[in-house]
PDB file of N, CA and C in Angstrom:
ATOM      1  N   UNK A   1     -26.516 -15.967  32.288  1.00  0.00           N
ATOM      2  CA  UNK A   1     -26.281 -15.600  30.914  1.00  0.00           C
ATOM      3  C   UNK A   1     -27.096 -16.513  30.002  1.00  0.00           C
ATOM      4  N   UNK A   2     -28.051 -16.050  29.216  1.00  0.00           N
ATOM      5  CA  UNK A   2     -28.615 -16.636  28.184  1.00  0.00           C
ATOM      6  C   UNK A   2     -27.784 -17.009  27.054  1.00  0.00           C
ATOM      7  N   UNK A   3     -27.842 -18.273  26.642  1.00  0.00           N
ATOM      8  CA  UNK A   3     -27.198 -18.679  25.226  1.00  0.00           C
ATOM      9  C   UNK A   3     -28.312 -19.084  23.914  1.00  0.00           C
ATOM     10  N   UNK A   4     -28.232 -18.308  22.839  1.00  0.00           N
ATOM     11  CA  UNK A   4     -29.147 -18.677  21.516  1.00  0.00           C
ATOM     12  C   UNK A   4     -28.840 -20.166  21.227  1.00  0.00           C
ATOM     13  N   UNK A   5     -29.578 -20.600  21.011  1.00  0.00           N
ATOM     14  CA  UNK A   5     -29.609 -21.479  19.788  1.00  0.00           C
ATOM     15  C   UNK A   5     -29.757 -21.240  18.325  1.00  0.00           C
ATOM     16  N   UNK A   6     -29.019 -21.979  17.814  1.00  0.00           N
ATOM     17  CA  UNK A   6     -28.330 -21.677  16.712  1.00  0.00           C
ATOM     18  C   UNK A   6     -28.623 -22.806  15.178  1.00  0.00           C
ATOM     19  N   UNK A   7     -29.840 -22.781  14.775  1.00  0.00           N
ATOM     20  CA  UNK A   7     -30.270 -23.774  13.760  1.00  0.00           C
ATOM     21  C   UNK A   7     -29.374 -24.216  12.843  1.00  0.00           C
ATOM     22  N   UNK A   8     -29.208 -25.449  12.361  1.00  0.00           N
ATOM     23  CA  UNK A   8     -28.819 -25.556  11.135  1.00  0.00           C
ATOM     24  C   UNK A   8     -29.163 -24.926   9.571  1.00  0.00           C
ATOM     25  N   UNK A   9     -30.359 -24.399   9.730  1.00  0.00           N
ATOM     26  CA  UNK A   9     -30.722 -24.563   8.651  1.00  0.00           C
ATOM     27  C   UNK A   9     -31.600 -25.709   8.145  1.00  0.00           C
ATOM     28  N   UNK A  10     -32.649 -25.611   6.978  1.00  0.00           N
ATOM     29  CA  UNK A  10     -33.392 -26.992   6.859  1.00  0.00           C
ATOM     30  C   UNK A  10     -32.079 -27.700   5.823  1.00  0.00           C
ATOM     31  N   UNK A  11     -32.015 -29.103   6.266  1.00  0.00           N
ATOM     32  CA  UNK A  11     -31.260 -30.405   5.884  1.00  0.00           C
ATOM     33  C   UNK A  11     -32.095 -31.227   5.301  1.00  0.00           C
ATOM     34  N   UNK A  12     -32.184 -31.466   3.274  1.00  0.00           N
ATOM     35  CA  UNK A  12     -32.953 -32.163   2.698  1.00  0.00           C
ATOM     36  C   UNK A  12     -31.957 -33.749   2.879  1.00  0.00           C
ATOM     37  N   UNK A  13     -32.868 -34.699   3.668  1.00  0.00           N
ATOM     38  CA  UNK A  13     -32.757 -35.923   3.798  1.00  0.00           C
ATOM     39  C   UNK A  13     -33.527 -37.046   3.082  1.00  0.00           C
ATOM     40  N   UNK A  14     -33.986 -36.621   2.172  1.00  0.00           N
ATOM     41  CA  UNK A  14     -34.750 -37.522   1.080  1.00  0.00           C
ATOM     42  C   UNK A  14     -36.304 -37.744   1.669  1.00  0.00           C
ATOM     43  N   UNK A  15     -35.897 -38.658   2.609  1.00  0.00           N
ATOM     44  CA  UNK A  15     -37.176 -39.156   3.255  1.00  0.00           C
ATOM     45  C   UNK A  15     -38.325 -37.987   4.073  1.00  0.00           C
ATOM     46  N   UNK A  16     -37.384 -37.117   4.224  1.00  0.00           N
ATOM     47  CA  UNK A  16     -37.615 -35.537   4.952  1.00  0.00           C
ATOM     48  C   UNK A  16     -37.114 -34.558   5.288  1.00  0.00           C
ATOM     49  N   UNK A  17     -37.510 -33.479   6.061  1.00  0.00           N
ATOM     50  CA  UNK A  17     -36.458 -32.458   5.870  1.00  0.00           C
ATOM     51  C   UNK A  17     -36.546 -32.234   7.456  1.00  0.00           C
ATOM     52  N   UNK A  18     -34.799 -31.856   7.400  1.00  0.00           N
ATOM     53  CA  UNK A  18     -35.035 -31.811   9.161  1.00  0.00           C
ATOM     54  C   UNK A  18     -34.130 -29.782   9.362  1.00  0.00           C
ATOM     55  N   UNK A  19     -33.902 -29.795  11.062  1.00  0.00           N
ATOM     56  CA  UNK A  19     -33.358 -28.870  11.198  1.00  0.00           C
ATOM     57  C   UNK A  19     -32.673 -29.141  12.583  1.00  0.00           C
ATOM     58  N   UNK A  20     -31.419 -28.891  12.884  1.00  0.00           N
ATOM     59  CA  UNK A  20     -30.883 -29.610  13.696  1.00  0.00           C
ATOM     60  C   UNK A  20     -30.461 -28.227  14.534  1.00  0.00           C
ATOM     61  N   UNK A  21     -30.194 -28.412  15.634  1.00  0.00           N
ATOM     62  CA  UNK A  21     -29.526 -27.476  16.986  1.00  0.00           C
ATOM     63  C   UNK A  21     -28.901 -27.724  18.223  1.00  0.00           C
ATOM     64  N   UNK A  22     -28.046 -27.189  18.236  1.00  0.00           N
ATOM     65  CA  UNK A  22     -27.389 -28.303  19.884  1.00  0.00           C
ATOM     66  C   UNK A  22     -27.815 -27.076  21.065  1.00  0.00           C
ATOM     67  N   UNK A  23     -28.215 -27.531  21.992  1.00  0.00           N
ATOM     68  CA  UNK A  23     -28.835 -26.913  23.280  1.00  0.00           C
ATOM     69  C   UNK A  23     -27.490 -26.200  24.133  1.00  0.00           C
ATOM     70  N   UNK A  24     -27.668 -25.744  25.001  1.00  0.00           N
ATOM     71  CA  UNK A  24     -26.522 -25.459  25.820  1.00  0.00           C
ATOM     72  C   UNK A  24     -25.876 -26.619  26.396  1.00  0.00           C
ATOM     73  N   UNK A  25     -26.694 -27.554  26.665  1.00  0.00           N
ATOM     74  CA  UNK A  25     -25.547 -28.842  27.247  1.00  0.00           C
ATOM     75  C   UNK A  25     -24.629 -29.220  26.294  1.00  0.00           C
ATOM     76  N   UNK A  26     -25.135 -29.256  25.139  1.00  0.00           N
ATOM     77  CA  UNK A  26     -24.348 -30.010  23.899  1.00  0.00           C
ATOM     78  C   UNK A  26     -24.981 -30.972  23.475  1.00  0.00           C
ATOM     79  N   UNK A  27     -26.305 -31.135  23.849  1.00  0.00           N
ATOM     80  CA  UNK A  27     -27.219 -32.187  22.825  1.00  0.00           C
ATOM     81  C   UNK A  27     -27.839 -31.887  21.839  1.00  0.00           C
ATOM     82  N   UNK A  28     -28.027 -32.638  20.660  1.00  0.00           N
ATOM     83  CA  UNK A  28     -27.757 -32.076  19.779  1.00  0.00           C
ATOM     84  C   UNK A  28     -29.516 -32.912  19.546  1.00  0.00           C
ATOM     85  N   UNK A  29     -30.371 -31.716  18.746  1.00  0.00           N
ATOM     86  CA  UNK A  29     -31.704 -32.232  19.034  1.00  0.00           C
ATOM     87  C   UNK A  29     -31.946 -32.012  17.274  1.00  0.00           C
ATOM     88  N   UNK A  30     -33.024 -32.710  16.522  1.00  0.00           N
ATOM     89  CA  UNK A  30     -33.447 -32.766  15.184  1.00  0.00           C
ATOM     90  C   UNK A  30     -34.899 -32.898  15.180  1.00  0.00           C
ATOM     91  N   UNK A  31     -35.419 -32.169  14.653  1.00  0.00           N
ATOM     92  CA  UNK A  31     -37.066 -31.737  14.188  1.00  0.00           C
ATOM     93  C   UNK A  31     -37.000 -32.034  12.734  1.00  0.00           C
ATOM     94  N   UNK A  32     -37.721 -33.008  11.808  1.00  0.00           N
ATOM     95  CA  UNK A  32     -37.804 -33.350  10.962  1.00  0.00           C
ATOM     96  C   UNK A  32     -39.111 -33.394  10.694  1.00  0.00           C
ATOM     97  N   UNK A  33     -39.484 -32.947   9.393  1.00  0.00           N
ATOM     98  CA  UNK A  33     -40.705 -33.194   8.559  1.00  0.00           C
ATOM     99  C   UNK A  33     -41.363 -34.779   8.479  1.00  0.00           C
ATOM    100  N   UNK A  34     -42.648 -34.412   7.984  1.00  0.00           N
ATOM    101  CA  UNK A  34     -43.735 -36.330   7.950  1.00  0.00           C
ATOM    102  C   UNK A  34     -43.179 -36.110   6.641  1.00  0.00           C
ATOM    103  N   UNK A  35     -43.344 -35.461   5.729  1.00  0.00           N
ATOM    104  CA  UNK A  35     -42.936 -35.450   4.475  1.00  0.00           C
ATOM    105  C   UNK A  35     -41.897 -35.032   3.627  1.00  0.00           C
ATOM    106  N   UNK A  36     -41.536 -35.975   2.453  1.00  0.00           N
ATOM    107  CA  UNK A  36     -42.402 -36.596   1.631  1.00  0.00           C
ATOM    108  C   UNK A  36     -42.515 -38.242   2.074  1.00  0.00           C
ATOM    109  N   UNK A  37     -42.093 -38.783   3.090  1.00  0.00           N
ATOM    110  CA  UNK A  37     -42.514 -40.062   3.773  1.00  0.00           C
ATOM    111  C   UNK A  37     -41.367 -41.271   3.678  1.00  0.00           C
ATOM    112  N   UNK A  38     -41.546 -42.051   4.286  1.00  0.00           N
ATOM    113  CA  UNK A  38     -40.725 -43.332   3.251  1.00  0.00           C
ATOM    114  C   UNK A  38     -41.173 -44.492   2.584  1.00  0.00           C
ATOM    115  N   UNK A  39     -42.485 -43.738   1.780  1.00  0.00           N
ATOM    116  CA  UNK A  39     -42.777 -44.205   0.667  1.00  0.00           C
ATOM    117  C   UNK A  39     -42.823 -43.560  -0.417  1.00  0.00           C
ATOM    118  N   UNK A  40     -41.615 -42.941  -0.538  1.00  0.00           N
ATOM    119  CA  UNK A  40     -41.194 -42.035  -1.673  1.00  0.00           C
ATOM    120  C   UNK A  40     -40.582 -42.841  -2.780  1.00  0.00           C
ATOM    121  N   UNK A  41     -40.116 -44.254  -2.313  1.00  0.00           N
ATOM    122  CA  UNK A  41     -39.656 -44.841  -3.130  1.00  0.00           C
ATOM    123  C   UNK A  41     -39.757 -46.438  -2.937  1.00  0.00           C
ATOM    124  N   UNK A  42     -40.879 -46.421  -2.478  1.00  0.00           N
ATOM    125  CA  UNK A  42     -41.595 -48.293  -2.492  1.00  0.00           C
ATOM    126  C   UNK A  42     -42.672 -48.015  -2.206  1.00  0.00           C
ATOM    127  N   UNK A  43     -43.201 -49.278  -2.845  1.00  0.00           N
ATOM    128  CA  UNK A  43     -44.933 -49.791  -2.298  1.00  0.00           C
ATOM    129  C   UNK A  43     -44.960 -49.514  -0.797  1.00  0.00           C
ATOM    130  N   UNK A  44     -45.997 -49.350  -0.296  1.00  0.00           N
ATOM    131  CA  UNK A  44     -46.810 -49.153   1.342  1.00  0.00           C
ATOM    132  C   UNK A  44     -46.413 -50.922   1.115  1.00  0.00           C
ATOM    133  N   UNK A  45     -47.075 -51.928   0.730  1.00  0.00           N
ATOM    134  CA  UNK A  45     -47.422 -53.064   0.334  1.00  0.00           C
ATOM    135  C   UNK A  45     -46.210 -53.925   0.487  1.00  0.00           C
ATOM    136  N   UNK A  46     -45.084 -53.116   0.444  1.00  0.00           N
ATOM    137  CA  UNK A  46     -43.991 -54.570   0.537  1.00  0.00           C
ATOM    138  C   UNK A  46     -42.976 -53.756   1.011  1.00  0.00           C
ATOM    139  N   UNK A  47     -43.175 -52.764   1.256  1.00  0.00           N
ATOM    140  CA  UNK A  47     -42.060 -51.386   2.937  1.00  0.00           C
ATOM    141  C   UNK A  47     -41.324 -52.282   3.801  1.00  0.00           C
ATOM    142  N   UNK A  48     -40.055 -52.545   3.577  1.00  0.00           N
ATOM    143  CA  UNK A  48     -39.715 -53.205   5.000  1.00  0.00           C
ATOM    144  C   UNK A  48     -38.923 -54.882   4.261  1.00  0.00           C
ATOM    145  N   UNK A  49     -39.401 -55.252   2.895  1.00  0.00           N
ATOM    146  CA  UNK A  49     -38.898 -56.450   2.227  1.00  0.00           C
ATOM    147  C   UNK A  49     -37.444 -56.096   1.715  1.00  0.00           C
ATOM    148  N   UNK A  50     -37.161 -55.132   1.358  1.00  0.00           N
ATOM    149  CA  UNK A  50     -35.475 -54.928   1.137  1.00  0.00           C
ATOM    150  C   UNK A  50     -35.175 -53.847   1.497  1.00  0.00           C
ATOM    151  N   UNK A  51     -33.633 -53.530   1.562  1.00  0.00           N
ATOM    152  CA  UNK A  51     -33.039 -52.413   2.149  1.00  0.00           C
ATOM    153  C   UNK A  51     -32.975 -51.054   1.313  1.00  0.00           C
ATOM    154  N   UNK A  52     -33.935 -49.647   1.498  1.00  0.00           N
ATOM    155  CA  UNK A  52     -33.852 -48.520   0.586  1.00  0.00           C
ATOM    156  C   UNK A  52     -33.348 -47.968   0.809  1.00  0.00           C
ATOM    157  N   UNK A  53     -32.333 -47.220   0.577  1.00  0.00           N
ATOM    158  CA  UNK A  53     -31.733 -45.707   0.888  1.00  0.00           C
ATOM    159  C   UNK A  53     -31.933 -44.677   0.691  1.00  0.00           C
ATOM    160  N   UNK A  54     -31.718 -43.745   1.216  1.00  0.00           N
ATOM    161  CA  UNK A  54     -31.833 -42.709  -0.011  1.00  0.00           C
ATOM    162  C   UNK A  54     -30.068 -42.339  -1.192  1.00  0.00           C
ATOM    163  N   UNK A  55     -30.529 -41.450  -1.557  1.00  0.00           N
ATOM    164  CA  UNK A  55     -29.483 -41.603  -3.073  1.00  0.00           C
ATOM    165  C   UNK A  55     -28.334 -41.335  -2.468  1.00  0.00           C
ATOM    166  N   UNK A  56     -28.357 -40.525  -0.941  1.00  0.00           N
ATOM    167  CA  UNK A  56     -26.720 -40.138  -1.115  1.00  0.00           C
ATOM    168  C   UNK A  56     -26.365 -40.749   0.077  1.00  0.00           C
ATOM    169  N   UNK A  57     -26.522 -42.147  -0.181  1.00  0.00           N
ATOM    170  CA  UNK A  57     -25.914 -43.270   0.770  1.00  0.00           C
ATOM    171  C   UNK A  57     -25.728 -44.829   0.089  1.00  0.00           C
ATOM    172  N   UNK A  58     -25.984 -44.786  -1.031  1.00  0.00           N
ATOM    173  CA  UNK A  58     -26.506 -46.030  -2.009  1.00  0.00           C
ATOM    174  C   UNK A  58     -24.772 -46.104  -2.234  1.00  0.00           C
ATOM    175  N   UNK A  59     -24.059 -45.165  -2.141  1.00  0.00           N
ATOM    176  CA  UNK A  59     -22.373 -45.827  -2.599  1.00  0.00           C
ATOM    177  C   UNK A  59     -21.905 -46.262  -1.059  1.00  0.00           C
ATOM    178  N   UNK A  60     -22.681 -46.210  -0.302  1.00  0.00           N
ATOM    179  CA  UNK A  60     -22.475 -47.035   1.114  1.00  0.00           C
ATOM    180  C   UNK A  60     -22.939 -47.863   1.377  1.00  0.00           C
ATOM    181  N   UNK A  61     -23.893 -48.347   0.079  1.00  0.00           N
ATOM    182  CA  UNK A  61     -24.890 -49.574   0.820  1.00  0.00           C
ATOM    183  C   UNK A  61     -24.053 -51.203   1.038  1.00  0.00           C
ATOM    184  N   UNK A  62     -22.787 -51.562   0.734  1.00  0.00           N
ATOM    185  CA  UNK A  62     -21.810 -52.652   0.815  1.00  0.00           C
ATOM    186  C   UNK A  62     -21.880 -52.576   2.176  1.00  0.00           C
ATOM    187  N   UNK A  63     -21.132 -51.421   2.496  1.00  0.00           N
ATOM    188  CA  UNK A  63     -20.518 -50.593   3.976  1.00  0.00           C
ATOM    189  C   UNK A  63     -22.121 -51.165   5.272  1.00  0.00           C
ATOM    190  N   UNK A  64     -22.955 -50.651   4.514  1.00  0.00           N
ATOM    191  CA  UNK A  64     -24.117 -50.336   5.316  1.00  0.00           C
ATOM    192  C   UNK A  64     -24.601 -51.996   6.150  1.00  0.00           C
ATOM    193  N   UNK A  65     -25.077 -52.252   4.889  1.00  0.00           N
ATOM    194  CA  UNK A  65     -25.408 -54.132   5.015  1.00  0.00           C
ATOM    195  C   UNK A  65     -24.190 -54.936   5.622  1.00  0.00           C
ATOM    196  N   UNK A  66     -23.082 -54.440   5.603  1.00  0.00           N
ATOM    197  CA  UNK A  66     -22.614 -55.743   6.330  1.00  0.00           C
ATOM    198  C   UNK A  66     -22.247 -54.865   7.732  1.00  0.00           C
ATOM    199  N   UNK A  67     -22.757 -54.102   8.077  1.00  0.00           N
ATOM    200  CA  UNK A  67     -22.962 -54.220   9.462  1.00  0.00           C
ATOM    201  C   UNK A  67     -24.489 -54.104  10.219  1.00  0.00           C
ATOM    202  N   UNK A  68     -25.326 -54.737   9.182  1.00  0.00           N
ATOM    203  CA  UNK A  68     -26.754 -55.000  10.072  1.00  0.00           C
ATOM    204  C   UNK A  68     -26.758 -56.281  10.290  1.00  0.00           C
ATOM    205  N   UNK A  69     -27.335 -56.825  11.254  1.00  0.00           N
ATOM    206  CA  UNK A  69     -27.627 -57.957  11.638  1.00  0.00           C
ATOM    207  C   UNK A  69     -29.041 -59.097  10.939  1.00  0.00           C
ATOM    208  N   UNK A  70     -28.812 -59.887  10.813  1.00  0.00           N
ATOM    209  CA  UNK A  70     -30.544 -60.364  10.494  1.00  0.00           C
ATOM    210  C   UNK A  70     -31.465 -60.319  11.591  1.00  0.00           C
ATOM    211  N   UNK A  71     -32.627 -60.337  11.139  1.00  0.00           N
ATOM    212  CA  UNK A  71     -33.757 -59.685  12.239  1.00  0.00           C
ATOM    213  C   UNK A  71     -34.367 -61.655  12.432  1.00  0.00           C
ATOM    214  N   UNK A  72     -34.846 -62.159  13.065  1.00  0.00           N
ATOM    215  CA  UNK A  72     -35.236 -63.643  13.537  1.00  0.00           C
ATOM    216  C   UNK A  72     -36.494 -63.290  13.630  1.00  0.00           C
TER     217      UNK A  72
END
């Protein structure tokens, strides 16, 4: 018996746009766009010096940061 897959739909994620589908096992796989990049909202030049989000995670960013670690 053949089973479809069944898209999400495209999912605007700021940084890009994806489309998500779970396979017959139940893994759940995501194809996302290069664009518009994640320098949509910093310099190329200093990418990577503080933590960006996108907008609809910024009321999580407390939440977010205190569970990353520092990098050595």
């Amino acid at each position: 018996m053949r089973q479809e897959l069944t898209p999400s739909g495209e999912v605007e994620r700021y940084y890009f746009r994806s489309l998500y589908f779970r396979e017959p096992g139940g893994n759940l796989f995501e194809i996302a766009s290069d664009t518009p990049g994640f320098a949509v909202d910093e310099p190329f030049e200093t990418m990577g010096e503080a933590l960006s989000l996108p907008p609809f995670l910024e009321s999580r960013r407390a939440q977010i940061e205190a569970g990353l670690k520092p990098l050595d």
